[in-house]
PDB file of N, CA and C in Angstrom:
ATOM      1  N   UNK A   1      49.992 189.226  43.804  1.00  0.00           N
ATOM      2  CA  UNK A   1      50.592 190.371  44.450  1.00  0.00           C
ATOM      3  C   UNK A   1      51.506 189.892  45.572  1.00  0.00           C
ATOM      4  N   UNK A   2      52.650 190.782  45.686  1.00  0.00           N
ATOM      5  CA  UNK A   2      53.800 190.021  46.714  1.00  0.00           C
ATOM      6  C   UNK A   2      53.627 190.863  48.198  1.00  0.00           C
ATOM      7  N   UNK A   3      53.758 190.708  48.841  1.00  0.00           N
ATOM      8  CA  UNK A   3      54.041 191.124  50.107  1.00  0.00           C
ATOM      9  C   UNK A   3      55.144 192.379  50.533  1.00  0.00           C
ATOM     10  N   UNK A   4      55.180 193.665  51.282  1.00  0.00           N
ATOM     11  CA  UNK A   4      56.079 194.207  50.997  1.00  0.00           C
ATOM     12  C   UNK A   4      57.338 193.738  51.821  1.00  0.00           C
ATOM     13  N   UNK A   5      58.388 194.103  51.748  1.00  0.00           N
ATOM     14  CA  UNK A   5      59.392 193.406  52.903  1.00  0.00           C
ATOM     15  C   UNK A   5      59.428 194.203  53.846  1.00  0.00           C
ATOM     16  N   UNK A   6      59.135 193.492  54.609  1.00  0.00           N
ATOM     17  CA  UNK A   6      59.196 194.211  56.436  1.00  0.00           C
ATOM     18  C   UNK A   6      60.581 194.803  57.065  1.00  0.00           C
ATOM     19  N   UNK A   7      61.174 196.173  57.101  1.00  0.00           N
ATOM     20  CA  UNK A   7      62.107 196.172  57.663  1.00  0.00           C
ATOM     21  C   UNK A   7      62.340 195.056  58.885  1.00  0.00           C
ATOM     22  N   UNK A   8      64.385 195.215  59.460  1.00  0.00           N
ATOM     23  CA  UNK A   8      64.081 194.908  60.666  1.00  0.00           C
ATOM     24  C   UNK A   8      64.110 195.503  61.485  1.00  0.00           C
ATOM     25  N   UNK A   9      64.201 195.208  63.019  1.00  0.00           N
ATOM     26  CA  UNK A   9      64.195 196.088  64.097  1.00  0.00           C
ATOM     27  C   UNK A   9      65.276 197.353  63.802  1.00  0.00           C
ATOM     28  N   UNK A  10      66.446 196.939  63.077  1.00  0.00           N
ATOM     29  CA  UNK A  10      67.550 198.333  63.153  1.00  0.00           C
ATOM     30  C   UNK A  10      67.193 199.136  61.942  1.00  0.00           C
ATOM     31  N   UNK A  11      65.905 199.484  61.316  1.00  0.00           N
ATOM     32  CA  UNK A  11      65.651 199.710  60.350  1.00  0.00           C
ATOM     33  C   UNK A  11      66.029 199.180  58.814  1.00  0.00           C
ATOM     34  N   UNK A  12      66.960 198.221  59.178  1.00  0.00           N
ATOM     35  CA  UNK A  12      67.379 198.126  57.406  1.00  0.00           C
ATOM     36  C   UNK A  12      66.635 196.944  56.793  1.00  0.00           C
ATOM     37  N   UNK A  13      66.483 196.950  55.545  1.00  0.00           N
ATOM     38  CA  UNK A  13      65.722 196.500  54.570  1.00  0.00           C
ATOM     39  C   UNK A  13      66.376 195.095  54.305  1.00  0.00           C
ATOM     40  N   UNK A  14      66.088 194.407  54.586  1.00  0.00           N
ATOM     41  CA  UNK A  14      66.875 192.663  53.729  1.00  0.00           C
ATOM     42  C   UNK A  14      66.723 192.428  52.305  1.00  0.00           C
ATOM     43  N   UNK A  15      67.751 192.071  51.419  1.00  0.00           N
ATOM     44  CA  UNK A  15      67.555 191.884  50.377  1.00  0.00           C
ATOM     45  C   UNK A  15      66.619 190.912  50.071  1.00  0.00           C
ATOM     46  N   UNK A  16      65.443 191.170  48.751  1.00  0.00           N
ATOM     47  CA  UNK A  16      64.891 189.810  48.295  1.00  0.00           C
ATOM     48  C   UNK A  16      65.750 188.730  48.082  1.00  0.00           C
ATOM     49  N   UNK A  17      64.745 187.773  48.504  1.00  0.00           N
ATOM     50  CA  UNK A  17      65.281 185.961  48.229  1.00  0.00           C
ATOM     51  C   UNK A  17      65.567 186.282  46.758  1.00  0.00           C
ATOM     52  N   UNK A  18      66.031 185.737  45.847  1.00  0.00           N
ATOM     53  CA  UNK A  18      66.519 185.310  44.797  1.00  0.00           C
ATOM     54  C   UNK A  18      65.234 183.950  44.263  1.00  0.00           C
ATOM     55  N   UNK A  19      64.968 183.705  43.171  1.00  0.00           N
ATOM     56  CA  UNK A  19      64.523 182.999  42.471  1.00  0.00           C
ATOM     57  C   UNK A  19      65.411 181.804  41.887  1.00  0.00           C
ATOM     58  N   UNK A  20      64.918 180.605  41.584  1.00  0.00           N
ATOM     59  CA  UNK A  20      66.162 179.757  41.333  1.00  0.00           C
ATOM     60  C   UNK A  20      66.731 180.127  39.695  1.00  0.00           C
ATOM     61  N   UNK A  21      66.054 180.228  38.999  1.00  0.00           N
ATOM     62  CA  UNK A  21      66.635 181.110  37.623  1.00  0.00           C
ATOM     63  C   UNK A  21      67.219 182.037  37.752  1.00  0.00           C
ATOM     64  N   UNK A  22      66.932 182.712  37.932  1.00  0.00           N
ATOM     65  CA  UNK A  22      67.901 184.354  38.378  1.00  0.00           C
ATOM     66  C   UNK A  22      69.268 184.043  39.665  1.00  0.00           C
ATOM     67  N   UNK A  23      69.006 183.111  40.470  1.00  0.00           N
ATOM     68  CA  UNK A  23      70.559 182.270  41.259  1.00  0.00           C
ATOM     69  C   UNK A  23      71.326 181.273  40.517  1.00  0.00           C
ATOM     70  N   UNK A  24      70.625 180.858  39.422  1.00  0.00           N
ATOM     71  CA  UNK A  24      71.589 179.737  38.774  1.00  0.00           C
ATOM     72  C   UNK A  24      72.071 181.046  37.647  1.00  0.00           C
ATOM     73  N   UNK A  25      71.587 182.098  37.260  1.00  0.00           N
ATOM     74  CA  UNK A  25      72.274 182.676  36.241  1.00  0.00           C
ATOM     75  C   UNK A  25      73.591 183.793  37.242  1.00  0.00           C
ATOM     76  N   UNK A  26      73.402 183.797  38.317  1.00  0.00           N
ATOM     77  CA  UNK A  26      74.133 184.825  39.204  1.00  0.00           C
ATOM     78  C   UNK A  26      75.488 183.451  39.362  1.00  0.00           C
ATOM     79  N   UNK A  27      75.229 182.292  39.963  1.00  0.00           N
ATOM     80  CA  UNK A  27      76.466 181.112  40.050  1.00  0.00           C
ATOM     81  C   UNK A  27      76.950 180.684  38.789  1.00  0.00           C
ATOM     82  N   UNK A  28      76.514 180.641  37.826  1.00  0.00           N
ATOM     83  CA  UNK A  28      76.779 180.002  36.485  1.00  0.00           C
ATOM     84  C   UNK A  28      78.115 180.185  36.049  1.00  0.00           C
ATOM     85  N   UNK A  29      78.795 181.706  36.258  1.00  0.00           N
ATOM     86  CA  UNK A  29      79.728 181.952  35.839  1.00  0.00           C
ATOM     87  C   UNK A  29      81.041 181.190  36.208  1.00  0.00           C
ATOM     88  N   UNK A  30      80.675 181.234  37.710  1.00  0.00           N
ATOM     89  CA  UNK A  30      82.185 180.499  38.388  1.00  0.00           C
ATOM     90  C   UNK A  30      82.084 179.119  38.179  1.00  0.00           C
ATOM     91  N   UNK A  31      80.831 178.572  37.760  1.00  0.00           N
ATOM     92  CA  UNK A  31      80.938 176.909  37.655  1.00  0.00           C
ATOM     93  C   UNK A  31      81.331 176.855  36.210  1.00  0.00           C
ATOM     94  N   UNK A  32      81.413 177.802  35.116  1.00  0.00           N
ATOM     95  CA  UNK A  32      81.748 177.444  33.833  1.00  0.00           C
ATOM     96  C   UNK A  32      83.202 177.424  33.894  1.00  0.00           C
ATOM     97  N   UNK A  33      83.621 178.535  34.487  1.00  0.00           N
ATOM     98  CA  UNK A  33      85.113 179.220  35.221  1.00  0.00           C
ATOM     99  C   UNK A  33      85.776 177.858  35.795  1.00  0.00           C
ATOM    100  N   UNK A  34      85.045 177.174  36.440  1.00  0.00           N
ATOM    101  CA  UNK A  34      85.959 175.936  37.439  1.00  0.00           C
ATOM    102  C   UNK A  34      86.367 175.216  36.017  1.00  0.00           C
ATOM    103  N   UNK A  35      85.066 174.746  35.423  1.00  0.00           N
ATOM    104  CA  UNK A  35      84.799 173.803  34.098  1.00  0.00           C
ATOM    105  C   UNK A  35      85.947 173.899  33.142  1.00  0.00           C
ATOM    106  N   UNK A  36      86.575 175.209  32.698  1.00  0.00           N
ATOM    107  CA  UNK A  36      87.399 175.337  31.901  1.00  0.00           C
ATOM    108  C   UNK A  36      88.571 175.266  32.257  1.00  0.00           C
ATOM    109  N   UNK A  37      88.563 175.285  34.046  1.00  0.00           N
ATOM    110  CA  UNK A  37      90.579 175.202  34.469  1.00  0.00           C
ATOM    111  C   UNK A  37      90.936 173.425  34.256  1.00  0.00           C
ATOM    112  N   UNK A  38      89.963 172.909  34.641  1.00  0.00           N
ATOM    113  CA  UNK A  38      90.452 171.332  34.118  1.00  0.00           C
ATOM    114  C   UNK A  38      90.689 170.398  35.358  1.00  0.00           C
ATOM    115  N   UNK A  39      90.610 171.116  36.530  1.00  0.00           N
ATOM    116  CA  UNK A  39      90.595 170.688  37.532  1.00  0.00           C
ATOM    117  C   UNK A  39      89.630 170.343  38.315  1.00  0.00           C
ATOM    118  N   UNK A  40      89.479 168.927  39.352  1.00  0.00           N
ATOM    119  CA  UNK A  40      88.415 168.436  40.336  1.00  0.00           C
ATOM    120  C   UNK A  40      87.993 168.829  40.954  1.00  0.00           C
ATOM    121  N   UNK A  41      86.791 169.465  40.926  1.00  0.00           N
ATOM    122  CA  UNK A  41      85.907 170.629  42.078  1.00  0.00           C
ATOM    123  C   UNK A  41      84.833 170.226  42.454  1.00  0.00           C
ATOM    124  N   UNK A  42      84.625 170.380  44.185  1.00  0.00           N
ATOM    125  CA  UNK A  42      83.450 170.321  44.572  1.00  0.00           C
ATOM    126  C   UNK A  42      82.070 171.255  44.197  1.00  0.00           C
ATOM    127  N   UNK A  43      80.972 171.206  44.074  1.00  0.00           N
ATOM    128  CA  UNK A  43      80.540 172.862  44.221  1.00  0.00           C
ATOM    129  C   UNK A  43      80.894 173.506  45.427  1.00  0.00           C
ATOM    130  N   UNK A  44      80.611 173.039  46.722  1.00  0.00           N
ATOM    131  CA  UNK A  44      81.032 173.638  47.864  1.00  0.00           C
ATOM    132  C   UNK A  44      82.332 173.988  47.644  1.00  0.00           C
ATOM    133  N   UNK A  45      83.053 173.839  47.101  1.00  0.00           N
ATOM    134  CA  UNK A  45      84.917 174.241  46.989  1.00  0.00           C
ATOM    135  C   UNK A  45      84.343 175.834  45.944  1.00  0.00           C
ATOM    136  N   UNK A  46      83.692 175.406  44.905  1.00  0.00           N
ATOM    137  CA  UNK A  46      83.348 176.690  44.352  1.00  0.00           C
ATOM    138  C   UNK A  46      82.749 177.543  44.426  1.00  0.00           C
ATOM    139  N   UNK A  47      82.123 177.344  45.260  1.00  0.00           N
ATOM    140  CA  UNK A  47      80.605 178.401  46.303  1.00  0.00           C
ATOM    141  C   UNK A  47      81.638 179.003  46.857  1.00  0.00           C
ATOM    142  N   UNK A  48      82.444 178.503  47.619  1.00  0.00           N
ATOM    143  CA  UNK A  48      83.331 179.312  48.713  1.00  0.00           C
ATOM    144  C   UNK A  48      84.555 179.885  48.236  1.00  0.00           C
ATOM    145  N   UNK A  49      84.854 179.209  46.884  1.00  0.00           N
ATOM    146  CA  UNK A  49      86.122 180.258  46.857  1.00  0.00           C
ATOM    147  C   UNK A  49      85.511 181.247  45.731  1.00  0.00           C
ATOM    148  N   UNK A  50      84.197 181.773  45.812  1.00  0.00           N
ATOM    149  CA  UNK A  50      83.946 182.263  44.620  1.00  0.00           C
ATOM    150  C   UNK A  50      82.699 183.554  45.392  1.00  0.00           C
ATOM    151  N   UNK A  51      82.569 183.210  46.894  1.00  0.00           N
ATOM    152  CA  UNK A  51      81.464 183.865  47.496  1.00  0.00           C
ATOM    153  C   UNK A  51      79.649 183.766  46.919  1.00  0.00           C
ATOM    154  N   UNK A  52      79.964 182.331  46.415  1.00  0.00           N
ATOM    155  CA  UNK A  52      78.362 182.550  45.503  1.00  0.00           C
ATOM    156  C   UNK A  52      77.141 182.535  46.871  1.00  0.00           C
ATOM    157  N   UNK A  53      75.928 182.700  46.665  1.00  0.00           N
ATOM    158  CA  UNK A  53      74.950 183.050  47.746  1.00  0.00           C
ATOM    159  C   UNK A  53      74.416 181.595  47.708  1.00  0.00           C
ATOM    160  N   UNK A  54      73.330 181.700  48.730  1.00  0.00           N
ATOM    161  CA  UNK A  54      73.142 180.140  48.749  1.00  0.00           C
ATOM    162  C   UNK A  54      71.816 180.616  47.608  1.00  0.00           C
ATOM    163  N   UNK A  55      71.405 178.949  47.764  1.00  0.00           N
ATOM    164  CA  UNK A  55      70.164 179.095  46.621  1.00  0.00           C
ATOM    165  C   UNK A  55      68.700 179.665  47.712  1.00  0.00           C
ATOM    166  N   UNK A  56      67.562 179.499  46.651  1.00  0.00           N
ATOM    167  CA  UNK A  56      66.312 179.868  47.428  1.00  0.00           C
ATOM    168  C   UNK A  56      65.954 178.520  48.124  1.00  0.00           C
ATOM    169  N   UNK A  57      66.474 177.291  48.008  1.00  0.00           N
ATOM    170  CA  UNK A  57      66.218 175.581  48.767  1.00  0.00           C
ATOM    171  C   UNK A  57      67.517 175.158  48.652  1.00  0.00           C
ATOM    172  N   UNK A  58      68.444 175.252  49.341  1.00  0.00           N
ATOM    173  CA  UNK A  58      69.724 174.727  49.415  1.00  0.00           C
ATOM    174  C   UNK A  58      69.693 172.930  49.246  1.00  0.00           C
ATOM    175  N   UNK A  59      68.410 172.657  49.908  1.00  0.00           N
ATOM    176  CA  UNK A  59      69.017 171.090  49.954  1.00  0.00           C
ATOM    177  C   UNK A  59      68.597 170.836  48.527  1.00  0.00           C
ATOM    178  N   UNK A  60      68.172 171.241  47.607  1.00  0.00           N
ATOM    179  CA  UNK A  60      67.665 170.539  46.386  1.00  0.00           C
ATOM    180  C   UNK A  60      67.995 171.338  44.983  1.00  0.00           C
ATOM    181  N   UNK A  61      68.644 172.743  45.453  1.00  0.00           N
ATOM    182  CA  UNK A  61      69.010 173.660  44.180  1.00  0.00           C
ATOM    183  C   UNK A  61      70.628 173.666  43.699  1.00  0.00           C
ATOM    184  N   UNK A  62      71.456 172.896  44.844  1.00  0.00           N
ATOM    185  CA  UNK A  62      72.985 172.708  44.497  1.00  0.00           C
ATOM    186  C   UNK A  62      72.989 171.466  43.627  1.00  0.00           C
ATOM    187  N   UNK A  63      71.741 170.175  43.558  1.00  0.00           N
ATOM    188  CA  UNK A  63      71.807 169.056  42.732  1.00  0.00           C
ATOM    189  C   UNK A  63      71.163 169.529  41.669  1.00  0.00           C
ATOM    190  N   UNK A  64      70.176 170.399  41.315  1.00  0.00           N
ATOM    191  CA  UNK A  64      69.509 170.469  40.393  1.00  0.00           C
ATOM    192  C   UNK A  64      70.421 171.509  39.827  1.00  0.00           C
ATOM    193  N   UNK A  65      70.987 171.995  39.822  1.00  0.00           N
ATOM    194  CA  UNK A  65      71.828 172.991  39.252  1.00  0.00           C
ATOM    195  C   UNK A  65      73.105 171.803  38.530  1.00  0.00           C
ATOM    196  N   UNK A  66      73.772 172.023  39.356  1.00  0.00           N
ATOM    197  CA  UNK A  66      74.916 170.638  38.906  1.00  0.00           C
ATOM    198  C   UNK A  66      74.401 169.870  37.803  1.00  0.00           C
ATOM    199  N   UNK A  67      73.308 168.655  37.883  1.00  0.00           N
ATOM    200  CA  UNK A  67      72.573 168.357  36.666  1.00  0.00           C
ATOM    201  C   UNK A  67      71.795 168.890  35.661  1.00  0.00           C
ATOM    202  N   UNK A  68      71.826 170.201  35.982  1.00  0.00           N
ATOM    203  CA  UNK A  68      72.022 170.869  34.320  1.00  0.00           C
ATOM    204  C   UNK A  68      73.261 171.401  33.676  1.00  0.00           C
ATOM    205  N   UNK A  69      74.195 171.474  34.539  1.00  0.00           N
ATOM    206  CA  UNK A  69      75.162 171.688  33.762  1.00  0.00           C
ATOM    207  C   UNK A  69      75.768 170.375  32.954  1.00  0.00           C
ATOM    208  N   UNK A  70      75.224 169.284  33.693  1.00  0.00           N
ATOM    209  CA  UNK A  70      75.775 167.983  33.263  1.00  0.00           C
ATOM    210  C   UNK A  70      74.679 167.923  32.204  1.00  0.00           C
ATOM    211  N   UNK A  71      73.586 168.193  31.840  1.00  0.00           N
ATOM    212  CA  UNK A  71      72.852 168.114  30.512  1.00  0.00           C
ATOM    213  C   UNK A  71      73.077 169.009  29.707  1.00  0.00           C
ATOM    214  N   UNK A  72      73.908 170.714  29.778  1.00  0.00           N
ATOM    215  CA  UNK A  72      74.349 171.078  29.024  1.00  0.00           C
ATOM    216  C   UNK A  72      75.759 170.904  28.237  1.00  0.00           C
ATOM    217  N   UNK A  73      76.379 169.528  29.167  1.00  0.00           N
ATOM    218  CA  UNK A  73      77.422 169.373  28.838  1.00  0.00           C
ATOM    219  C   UNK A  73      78.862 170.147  29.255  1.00  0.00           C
ATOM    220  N   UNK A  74      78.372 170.703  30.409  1.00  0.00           N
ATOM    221  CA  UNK A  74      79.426 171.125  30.897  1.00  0.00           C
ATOM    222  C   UNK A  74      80.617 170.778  31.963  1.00  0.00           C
ATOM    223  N   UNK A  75      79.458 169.600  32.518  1.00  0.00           N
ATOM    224  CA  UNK A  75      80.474 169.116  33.666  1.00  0.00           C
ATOM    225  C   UNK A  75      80.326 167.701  33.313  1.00  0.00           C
ATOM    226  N   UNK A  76      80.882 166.830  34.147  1.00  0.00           N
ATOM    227  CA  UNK A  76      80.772 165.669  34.501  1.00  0.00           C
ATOM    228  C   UNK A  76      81.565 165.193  35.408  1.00  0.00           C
ATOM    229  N   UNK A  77      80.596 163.615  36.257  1.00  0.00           N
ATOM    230  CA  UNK A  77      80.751 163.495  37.125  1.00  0.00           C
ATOM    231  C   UNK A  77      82.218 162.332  37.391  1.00  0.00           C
ATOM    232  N   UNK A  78      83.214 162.211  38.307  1.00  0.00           N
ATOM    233  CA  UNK A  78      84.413 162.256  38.140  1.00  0.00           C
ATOM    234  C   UNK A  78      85.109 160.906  39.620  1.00  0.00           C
ATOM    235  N   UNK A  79      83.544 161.207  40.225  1.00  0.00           N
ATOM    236  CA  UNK A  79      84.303 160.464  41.815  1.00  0.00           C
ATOM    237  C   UNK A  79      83.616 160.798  42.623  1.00  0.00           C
ATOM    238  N   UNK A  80      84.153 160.844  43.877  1.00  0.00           N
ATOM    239  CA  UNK A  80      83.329 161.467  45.656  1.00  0.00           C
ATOM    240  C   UNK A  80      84.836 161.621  46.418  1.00  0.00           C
ATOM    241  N   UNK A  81      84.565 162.359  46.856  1.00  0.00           N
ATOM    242  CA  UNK A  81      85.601 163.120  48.160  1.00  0.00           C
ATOM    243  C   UNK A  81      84.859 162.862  49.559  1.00  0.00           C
ATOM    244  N   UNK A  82      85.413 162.587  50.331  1.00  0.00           N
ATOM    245  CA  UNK A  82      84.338 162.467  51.670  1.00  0.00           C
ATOM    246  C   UNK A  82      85.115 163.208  52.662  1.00  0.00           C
ATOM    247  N   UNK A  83      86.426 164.574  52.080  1.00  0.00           N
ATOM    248  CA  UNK A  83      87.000 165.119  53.022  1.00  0.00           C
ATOM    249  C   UNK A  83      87.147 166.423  52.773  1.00  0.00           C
ATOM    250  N   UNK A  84      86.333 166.813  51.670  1.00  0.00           N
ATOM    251  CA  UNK A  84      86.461 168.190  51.114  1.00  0.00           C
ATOM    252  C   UNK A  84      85.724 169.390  51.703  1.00  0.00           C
ATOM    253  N   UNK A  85      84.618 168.371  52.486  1.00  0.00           N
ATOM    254  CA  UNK A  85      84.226 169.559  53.786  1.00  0.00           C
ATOM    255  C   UNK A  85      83.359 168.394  54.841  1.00  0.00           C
ATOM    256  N   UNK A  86      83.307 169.777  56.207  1.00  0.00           N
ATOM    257  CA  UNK A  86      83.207 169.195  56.937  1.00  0.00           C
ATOM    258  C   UNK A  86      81.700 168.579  57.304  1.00  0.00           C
ATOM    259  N   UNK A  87      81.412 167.512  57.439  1.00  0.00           N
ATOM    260  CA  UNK A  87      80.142 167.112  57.453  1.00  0.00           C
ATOM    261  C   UNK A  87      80.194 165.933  58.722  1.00  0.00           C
ATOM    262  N   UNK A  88      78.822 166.467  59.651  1.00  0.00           N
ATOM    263  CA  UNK A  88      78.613 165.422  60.555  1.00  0.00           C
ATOM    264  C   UNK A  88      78.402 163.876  60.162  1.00  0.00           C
ATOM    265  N   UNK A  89      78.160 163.874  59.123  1.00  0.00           N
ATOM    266  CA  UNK A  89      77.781 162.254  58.892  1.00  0.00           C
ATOM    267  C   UNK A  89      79.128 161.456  58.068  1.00  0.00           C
ATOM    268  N   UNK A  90      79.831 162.512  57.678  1.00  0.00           N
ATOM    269  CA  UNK A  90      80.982 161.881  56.829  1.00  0.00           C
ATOM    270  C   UNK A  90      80.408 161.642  55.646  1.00  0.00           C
ATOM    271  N   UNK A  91      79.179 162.330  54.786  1.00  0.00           N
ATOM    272  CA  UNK A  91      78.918 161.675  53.685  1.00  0.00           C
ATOM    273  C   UNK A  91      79.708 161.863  52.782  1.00  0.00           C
ATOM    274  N   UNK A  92      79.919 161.552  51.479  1.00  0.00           N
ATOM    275  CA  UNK A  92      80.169 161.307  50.426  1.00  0.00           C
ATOM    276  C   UNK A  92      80.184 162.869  49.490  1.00  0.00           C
ATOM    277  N   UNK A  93      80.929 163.707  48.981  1.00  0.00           N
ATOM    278  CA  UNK A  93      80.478 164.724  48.152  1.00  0.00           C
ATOM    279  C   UNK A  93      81.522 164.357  46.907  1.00  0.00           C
ATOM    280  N   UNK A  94      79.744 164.447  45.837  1.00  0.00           N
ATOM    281  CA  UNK A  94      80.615 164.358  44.333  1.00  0.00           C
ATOM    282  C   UNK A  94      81.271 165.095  44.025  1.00  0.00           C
ATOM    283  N   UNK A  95      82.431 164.771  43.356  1.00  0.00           N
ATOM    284  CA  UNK A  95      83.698 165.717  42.472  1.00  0.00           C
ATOM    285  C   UNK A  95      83.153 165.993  41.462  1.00  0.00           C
ATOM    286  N   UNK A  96      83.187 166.807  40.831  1.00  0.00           N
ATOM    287  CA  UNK A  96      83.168 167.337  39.253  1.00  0.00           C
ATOM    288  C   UNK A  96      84.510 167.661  38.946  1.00  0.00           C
ATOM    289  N   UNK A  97      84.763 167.822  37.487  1.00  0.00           N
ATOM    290  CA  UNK A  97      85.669 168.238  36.559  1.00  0.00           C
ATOM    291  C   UNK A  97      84.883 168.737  35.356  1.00  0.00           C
ATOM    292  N   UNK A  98      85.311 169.898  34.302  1.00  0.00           N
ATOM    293  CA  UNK A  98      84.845 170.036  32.706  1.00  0.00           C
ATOM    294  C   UNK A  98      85.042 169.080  32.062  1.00  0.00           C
ATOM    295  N   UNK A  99      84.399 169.119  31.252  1.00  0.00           N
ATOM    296  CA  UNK A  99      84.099 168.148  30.090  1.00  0.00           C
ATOM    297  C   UNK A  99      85.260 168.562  28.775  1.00  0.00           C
ATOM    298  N   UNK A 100      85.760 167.894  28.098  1.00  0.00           N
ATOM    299  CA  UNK A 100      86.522 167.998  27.171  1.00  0.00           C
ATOM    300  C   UNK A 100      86.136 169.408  26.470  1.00  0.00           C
ATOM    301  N   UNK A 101      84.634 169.615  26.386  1.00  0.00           N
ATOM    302  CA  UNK A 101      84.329 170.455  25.342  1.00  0.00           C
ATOM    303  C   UNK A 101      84.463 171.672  25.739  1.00  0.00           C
ATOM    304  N   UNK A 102      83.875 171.789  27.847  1.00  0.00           N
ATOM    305  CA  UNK A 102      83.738 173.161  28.338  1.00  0.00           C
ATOM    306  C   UNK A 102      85.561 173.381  28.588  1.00  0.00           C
ATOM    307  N   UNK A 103      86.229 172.557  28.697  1.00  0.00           N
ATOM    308  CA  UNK A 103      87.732 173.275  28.786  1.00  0.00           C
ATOM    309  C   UNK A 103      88.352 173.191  27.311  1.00  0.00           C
ATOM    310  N   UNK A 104      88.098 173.191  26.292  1.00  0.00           N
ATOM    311  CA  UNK A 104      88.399 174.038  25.720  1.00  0.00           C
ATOM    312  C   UNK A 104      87.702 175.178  24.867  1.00  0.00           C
ATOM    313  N   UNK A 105      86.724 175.989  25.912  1.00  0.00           N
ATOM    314  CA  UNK A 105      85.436 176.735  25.700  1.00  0.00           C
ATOM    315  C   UNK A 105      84.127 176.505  24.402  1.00  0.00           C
ATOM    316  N   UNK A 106      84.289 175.581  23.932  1.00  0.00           N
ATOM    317  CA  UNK A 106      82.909 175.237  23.180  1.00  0.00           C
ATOM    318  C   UNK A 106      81.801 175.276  23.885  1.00  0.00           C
ATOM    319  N   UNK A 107      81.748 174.719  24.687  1.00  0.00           N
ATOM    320  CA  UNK A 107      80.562 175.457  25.776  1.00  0.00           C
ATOM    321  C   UNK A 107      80.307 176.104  27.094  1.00  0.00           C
ATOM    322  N   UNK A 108      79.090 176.958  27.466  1.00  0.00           N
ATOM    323  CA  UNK A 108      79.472 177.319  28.170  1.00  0.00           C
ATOM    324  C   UNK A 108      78.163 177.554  29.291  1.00  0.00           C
TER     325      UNK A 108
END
């Protein structure tokens, strides 16, 4: 049994968290969408130009997502950008591009 959601103080109701199945099927679209233009995309480049929500564990549901699309064959991995956003440490963020097959829609 779940808990009910607690308004907040201004009365309004917060939407439920999202589940990671039900958030990877809500993002899926715009990452198939990037997949088929043919061009080098971060996810963060596609989260944001696409308004997707974050996940229910951000630090571990943007990789596990990504590597299923790379086991369904939709993406693959292409390089690292270390300027495509802004990060205190300067790390490293992988590029993606579609796969031969998802740009020319065989999969999706």
């Amino acid at each position: 049994m779940t808990a009910p959601i607690q308004p907040a103080l201004d009365g309004s109701v917060p939407a439920p968290a999202l589940d990671f199945h039900t958030w990877c099927d809500r993002v899926r679209p715009a990452f198939v969408a990037a997949a088929r233009s043919g061009r080098r995309f971060t996810t963060y480049e596609v989260a944001a130009d696409n308004d997707l929500p974050e996940p229910p564990c951000p630090r571990a549901d943007w990789g596990n997502f990504t590597q299923s699309l790379v086991r369904d064959g939709v993406l693959e991995h292409c390089g690292f950008d270390r300027s495509s956003r802004p990060t205190g440490e300067k790390s490293a963020v992988a590029v993606w591009r579609g796969t031969r097959a998802a740009q020319a829609g065989r999969v999706a």
